[in-house]
N, C-alpha and C. Protein backbone atom coordinates (compact mmCIF):
# COMPACT_ATOMS: atom_id res chain seq x y z
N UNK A 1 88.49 108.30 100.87
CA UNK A 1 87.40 107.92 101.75
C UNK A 1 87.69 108.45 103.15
N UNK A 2 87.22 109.06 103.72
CA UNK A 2 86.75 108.98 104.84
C UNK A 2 86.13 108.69 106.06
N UNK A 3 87.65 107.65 106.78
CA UNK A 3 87.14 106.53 108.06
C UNK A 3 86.65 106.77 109.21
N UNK A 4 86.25 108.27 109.35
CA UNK A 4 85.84 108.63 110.81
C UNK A 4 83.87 108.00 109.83
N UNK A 5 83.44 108.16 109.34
CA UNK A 5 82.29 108.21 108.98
C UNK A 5 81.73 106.41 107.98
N UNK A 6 82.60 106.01 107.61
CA UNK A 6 82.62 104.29 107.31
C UNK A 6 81.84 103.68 108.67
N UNK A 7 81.35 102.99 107.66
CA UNK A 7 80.44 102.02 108.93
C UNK A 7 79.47 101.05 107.87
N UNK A 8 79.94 99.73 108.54
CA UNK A 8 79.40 98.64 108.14
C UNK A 8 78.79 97.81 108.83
N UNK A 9 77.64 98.03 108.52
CA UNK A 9 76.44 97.05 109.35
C UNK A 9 75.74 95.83 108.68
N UNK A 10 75.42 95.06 109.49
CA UNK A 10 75.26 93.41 109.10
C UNK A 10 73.83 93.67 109.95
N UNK A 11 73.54 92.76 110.25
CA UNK A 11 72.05 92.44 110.79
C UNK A 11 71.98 92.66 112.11
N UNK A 12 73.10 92.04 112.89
CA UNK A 12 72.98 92.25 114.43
C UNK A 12 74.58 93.56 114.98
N UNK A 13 74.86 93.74 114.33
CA UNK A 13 76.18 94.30 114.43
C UNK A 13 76.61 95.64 113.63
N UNK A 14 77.49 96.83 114.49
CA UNK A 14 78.16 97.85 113.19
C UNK A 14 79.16 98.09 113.79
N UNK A 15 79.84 98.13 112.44
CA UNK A 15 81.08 97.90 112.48
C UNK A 15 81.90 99.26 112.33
N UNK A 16 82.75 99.93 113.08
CA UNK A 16 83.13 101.51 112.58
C UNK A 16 84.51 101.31 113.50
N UNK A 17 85.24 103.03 112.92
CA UNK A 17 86.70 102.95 113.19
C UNK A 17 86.55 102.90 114.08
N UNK A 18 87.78 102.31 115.91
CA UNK A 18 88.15 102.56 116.59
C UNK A 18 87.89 104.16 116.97
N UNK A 19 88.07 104.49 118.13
CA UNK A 19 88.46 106.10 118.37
C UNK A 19 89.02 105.45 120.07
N UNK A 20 89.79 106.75 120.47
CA UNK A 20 90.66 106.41 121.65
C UNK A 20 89.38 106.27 122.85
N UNK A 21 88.43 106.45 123.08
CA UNK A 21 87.43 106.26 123.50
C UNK A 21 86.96 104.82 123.63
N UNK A 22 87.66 103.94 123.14
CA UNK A 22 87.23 102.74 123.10
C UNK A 22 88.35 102.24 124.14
N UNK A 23 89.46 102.36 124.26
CA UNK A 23 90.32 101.75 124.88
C UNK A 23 89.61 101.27 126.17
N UNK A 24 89.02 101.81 127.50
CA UNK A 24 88.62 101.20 128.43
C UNK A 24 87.85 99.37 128.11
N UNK A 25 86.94 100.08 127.45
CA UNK A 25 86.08 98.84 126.68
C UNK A 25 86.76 97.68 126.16
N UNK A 26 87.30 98.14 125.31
CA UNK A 26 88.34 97.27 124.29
C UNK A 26 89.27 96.36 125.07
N UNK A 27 90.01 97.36 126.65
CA UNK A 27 90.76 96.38 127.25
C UNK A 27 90.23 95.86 127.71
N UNK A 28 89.15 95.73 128.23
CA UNK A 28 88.55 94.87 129.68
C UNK A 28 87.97 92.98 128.61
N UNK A 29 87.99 93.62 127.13
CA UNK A 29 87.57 92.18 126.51
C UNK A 29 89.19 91.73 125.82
N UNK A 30 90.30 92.51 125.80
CA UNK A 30 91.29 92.07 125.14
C UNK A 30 92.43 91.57 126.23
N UNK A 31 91.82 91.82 127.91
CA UNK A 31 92.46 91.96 128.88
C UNK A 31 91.94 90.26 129.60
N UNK A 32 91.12 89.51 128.97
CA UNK A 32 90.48 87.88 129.59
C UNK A 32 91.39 87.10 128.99
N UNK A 33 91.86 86.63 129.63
CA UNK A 33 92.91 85.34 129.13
C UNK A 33 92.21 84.47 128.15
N UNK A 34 90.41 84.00 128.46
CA UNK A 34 90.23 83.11 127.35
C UNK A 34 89.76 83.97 126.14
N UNK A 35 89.79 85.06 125.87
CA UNK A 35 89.61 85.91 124.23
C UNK A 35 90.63 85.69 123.92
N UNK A 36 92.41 85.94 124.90
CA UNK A 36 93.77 85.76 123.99
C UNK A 36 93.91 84.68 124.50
N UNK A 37 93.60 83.28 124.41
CA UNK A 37 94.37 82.20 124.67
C UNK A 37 95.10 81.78 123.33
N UNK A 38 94.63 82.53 121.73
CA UNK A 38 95.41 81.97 120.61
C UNK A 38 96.30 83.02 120.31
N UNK A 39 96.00 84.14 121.06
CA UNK A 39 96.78 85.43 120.47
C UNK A 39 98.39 85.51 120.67
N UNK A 40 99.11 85.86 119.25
CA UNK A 40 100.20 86.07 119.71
C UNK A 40 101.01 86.78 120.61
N UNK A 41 99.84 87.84 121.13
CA UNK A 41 100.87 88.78 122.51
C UNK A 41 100.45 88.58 123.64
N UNK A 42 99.06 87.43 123.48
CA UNK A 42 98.60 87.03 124.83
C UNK A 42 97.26 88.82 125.36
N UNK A 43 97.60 88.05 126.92
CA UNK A 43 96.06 89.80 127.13
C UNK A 43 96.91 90.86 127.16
N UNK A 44 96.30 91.90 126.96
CA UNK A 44 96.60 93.44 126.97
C UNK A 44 96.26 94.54 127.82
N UNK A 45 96.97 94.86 128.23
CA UNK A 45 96.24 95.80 129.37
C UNK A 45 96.19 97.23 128.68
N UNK A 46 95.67 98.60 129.73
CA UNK A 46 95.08 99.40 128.87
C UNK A 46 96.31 99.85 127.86
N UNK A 47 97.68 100.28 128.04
CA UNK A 47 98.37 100.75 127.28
C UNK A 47 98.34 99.65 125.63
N UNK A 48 98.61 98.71 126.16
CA UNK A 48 98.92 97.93 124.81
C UNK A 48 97.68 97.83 123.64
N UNK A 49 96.77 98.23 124.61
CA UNK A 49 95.31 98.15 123.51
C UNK A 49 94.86 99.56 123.24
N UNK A 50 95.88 100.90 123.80
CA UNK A 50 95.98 102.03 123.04
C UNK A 50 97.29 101.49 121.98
N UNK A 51 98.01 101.06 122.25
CA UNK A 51 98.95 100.62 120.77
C UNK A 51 98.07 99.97 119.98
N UNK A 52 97.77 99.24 119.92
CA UNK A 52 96.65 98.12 119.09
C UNK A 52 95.48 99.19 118.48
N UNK A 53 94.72 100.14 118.76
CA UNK A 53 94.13 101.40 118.61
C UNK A 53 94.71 102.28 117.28
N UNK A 54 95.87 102.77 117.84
CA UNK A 54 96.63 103.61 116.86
C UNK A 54 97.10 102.45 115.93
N UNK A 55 97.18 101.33 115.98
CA UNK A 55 97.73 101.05 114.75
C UNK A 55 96.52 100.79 114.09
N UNK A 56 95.47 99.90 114.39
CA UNK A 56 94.41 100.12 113.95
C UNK A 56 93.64 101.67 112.73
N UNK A 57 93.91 102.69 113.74
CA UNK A 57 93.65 103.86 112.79
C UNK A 57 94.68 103.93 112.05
N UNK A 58 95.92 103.98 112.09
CA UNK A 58 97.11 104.17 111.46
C UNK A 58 96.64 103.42 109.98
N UNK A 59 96.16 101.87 109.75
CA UNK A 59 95.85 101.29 108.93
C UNK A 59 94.73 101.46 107.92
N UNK A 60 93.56 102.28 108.95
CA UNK A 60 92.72 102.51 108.14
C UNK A 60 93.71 103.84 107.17
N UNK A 61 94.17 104.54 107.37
CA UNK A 61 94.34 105.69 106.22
C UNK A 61 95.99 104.94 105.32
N UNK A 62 96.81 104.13 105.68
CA UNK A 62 97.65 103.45 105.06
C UNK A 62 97.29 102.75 103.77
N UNK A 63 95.98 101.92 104.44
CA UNK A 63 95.45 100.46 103.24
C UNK A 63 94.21 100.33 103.06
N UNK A 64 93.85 101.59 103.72
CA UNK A 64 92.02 101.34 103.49
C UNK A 64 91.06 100.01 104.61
N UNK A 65 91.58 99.66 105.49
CA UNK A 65 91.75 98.57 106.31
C UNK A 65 92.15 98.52 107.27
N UNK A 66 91.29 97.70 108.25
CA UNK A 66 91.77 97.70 109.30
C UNK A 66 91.11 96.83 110.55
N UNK A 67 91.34 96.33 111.54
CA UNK A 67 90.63 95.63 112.80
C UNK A 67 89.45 96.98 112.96
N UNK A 68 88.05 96.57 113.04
CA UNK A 68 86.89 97.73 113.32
C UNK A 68 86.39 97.35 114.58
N UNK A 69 85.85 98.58 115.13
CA UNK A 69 84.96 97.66 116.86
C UNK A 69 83.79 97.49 115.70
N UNK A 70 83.42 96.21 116.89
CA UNK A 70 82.20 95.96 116.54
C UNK A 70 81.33 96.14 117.84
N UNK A 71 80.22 96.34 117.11
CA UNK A 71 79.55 97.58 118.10
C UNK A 71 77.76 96.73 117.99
N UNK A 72 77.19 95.52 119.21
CA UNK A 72 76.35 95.37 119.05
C UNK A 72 74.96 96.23 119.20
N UNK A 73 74.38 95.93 117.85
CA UNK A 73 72.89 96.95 117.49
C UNK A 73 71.80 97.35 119.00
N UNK A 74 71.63 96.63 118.93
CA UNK A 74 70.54 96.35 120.49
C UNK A 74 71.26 97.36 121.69
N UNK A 75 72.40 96.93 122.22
CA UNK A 75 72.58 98.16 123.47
C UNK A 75 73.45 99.05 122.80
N UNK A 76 74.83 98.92 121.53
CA UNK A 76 75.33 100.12 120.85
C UNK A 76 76.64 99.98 121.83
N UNK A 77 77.02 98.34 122.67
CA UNK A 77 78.07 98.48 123.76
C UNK A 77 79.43 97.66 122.26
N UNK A 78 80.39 98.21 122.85
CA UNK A 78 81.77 96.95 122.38
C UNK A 78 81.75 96.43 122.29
N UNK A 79 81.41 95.03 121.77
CA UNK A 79 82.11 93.76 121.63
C UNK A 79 83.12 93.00 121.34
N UNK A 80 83.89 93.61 120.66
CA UNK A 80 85.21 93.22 120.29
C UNK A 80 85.90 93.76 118.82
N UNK A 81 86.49 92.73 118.19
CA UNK A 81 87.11 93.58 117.00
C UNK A 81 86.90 92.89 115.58
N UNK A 82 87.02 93.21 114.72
CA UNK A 82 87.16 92.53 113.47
C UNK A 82 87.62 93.20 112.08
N UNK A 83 88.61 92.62 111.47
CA UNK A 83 88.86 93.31 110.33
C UNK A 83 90.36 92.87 109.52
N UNK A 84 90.50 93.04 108.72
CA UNK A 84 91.50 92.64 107.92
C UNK A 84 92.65 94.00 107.74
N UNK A 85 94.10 93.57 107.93
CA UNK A 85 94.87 94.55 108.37
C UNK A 85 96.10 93.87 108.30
N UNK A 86 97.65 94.65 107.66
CA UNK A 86 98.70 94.08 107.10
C UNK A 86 99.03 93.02 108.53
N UNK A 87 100.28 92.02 107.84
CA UNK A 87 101.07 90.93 108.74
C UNK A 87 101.39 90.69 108.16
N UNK A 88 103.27 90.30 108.32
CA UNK A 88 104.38 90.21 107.56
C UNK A 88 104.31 88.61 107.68
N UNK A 89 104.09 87.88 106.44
CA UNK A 89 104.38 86.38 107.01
C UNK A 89 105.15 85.82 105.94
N UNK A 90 105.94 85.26 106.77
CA UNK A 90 107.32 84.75 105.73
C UNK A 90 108.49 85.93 104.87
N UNK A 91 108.27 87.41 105.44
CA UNK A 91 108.34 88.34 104.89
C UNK A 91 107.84 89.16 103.46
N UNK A 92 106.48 88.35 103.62
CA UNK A 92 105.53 89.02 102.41
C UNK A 92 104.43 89.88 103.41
N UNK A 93 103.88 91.28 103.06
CA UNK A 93 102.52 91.56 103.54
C UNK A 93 101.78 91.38 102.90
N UNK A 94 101.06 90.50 104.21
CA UNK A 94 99.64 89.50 103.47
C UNK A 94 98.67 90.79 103.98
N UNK A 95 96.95 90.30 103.59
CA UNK A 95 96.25 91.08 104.02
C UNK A 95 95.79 90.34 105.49
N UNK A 96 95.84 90.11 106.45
CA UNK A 96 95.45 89.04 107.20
C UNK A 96 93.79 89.44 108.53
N UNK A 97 93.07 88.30 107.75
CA UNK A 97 91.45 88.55 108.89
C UNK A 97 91.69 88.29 110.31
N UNK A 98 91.47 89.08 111.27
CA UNK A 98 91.52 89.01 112.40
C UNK A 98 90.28 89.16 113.61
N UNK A 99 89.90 88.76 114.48
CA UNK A 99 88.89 88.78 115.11
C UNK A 99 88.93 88.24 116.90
N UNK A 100 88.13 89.26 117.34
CA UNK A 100 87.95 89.03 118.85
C UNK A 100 86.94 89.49 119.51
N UNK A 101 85.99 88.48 120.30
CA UNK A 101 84.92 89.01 120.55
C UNK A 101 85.07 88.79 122.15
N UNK A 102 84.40 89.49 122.88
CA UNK A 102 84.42 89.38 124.15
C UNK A 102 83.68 88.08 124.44
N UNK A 103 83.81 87.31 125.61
CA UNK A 103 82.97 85.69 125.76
C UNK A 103 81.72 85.69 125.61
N UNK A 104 81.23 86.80 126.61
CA UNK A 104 79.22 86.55 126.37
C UNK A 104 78.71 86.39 124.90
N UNK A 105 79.37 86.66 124.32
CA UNK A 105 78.85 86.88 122.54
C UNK A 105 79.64 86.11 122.00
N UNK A 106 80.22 85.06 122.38
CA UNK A 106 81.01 83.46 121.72
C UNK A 106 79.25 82.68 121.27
N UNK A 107 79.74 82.00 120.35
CA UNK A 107 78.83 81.06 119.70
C UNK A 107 77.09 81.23 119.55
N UNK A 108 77.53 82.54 118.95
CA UNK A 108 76.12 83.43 118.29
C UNK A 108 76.23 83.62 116.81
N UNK A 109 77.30 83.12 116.49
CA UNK A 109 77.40 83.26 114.89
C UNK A 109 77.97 84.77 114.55
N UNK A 110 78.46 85.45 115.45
CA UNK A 110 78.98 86.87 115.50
C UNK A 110 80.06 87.40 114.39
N UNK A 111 80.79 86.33 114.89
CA UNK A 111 82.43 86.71 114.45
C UNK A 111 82.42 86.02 112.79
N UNK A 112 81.58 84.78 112.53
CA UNK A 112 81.09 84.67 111.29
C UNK A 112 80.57 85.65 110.36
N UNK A 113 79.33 86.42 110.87
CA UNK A 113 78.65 87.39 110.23
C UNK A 113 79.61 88.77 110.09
N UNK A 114 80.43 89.19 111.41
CA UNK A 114 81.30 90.52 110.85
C UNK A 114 82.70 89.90 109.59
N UNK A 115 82.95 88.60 109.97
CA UNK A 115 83.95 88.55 108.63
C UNK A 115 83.52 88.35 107.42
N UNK A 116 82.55 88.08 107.54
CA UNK A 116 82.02 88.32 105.92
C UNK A 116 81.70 89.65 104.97
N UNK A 117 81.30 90.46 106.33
CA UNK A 117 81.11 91.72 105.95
C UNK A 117 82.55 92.92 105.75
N UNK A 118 83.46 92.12 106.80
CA UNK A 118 84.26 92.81 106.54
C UNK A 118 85.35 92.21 104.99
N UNK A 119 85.13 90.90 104.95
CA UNK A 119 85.12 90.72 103.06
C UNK A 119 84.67 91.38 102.48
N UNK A 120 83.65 91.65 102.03
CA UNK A 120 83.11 92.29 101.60
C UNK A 120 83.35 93.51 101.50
N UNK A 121 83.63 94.33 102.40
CA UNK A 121 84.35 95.57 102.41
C UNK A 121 85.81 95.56 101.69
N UNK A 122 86.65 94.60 101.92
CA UNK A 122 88.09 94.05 101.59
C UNK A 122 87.91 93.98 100.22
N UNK A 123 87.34 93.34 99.72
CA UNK A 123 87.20 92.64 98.29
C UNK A 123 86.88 93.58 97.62
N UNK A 124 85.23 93.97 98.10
CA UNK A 124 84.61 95.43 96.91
C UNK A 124 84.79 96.70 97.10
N UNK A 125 84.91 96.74 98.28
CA UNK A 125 85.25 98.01 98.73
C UNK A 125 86.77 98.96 98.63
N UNK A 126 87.80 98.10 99.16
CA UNK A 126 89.09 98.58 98.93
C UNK A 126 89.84 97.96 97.61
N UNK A 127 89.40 96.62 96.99
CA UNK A 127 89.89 96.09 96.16
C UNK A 127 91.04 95.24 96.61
N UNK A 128 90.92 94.92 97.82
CA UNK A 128 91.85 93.98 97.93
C UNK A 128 91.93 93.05 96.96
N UNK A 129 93.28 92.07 97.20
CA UNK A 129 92.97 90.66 96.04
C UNK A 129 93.32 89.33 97.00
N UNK A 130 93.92 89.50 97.73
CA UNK A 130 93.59 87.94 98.71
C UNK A 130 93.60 88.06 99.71
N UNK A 131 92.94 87.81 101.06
CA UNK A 131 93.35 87.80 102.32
C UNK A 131 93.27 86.52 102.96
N UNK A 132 94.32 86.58 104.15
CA UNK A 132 94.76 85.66 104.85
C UNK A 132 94.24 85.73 106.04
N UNK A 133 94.04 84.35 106.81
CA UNK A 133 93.37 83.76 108.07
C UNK A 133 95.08 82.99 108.85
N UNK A 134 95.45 83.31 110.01
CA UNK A 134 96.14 82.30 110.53
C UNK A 134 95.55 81.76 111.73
N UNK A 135 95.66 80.52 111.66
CA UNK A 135 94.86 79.86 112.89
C UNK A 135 95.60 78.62 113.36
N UNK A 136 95.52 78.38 114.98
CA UNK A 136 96.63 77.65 115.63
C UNK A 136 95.36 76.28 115.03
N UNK A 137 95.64 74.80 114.89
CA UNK A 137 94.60 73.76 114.21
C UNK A 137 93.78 73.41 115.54
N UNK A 138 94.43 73.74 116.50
CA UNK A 138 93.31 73.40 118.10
C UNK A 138 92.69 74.26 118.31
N UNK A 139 92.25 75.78 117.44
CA UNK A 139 91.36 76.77 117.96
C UNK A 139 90.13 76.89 117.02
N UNK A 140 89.19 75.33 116.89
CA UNK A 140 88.40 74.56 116.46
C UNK A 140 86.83 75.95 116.36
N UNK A 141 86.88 76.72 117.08
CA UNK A 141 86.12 77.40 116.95
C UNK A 141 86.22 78.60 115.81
N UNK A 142 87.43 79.47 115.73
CA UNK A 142 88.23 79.97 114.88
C UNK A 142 88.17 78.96 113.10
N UNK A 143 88.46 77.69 113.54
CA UNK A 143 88.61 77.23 112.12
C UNK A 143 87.18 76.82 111.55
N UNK A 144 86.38 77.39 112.46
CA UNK A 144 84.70 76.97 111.24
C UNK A 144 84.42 78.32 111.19
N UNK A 145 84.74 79.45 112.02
CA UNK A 145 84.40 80.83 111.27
C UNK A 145 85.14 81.10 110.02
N UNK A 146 86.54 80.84 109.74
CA UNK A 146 87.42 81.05 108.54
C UNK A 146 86.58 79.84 107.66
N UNK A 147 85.99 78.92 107.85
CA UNK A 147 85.37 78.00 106.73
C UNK A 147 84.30 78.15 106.57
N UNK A 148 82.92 78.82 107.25
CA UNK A 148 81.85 79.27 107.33
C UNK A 148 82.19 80.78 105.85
N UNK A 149 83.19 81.79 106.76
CA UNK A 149 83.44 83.08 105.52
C UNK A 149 83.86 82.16 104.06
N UNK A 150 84.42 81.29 104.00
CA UNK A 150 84.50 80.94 102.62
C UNK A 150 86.02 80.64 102.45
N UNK A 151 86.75 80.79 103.59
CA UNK A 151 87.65 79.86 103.17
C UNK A 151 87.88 78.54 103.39
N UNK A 152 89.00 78.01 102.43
CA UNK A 152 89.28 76.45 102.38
C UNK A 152 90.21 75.83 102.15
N UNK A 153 91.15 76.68 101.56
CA UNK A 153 92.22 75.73 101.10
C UNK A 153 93.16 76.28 102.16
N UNK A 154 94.54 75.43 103.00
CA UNK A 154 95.26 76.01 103.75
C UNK A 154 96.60 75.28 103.76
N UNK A 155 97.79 76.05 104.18
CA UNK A 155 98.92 75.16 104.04
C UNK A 155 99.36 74.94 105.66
N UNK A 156 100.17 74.16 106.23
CA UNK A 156 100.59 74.10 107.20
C UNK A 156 101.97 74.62 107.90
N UNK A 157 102.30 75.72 108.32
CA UNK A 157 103.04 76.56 108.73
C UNK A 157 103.46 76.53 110.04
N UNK A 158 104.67 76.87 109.80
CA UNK A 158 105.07 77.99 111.55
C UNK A 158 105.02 79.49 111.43
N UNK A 159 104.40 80.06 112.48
CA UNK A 159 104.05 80.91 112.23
C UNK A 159 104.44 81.75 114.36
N UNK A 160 105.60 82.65 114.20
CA UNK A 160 105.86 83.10 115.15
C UNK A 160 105.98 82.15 116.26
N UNK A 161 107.03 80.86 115.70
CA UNK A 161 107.59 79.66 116.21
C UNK A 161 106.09 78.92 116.97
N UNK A 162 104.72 79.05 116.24
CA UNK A 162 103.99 77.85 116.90
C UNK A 162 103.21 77.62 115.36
N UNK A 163 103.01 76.48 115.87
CA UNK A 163 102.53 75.59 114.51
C UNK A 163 100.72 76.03 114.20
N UNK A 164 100.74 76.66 112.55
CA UNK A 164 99.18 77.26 112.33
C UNK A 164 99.03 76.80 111.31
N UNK A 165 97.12 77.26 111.07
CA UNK A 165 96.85 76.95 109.36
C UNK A 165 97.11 78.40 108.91
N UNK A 166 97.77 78.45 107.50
CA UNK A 166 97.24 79.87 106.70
C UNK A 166 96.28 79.48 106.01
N UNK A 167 95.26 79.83 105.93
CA UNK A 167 94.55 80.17 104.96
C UNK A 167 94.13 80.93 103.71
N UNK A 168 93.92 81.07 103.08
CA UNK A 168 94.15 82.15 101.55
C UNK A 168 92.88 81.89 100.90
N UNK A 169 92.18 83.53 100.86
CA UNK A 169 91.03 83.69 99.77
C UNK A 169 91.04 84.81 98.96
N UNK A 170 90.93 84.16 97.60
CA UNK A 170 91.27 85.27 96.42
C UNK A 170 90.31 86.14 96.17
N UNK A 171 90.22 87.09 95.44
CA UNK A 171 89.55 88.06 95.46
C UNK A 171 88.29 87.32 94.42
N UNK A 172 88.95 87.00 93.36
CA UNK A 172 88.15 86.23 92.04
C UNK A 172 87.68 85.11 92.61
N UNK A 173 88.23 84.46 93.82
CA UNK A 173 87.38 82.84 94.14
C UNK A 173 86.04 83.52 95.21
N UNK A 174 86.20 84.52 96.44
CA UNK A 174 85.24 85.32 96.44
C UNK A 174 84.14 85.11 96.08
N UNK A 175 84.48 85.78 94.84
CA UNK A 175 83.38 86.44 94.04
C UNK A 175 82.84 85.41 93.39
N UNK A 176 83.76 84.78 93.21
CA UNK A 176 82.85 83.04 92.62
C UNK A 176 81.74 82.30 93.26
N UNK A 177 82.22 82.25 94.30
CA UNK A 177 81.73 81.41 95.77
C UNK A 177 79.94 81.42 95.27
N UNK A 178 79.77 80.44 96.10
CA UNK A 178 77.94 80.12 95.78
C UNK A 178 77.37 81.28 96.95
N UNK A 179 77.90 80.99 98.37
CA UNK A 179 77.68 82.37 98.89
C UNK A 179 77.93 83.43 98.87
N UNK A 180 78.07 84.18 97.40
CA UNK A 180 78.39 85.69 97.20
C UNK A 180 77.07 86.10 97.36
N UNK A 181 76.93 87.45 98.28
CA UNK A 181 75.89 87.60 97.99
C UNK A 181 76.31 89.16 99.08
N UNK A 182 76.90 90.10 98.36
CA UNK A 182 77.40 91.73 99.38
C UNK A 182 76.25 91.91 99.74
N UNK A 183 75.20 92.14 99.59
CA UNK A 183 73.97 93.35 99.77
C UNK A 183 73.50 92.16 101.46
N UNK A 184 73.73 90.65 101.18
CA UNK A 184 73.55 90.09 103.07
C UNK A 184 73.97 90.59 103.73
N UNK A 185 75.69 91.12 103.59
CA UNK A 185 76.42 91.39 104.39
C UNK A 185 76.67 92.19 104.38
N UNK A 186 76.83 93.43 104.00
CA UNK A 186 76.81 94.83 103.88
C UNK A 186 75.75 95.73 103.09
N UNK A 187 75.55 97.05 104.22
CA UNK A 187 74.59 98.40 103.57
C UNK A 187 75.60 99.11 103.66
């Protein structure tokens, strides 16, 4: 497959690879203290979100996967990121969902609608078979988007010495789910 040309669109949103062209953009929403107040490296300034970039592409041609900008329909500006992409936890690589939206576009149902789609991509698209959510239990906003996409069951962890949920959704429970339904969430 070929990730310069992938692109997954949802209703208000498309979703496509990174390119180094994004970095200005990318830092100025990965660079607000309240987008990383759960993040493990905290904000990023422009270099660290050209690292975050290349690994990003690095992943798409590794695992088929990866954190995507998301790119709202209406002006076609950045919004932030979303996508499922390796993390060593407990020294297993999980597949793990990740997401960050810049503030103006908090509590629009955003970051809900690109993780589903980017399931969807995960599941049917690359064939993943489970991916993982980690979430600190006070980032109350975070834990109804991971339960909104369909997950539910979670264990209680340390996770890079602070206390999180993992979460875990199988490829077959997925596909079970009463809300399966790819063709909502992905063209």
């Amino acid at each position: 497959m070929h990730f310069e040309s992938t692109l997954i669109e949802t209703p208000r949103l498309r979703l496509r690879p990174f390119s180094m062209h994004d970095v200005p953009a990318l830092a100025a929403i990965l660079g607000d203290p309240a987008v990383m107040k759960h993040s493990l490296g905290g904000v990023r300034d422009e270099r660290a979100t050209l690292e975050f970039i290349v690994w990003c592409r690095k992943s798409y041609s590794t695992h088929g996967v990866g954190p995507w900008a998301l790119v709202d329909k209406n002006d076609a500006s950045l919004i932030g990121f979303c996508g499922v992409g390796p993390e060593n936890v407990n020294g297993v690589e999980e597949m793990n969902l990740g997401y960050r939206l810049a503030t103006r576009f908090w509590n629009r149902g955003l970051a809900t609608e690109a993780s589903k789609a980017v399931l969807a991509h995960a599941f049917q698209g690359q064939g993943v078979e489970s991916v993982v959510v980690i979430i600190e239990p006070d980032h109350v906003a975070s834990l109804k988007v991971a339960e909104k996409a369909g997950f539910g069951r979670f264990d209680l962890m340390t996770f890079h010495d602070r206390p999180v949920r993992l979460y875990r959704l199988d490829r077959l429970d997925w596909m079970n789910a009463a809300h399966y339904n790819p063709s909502r969430f992905c063209r």
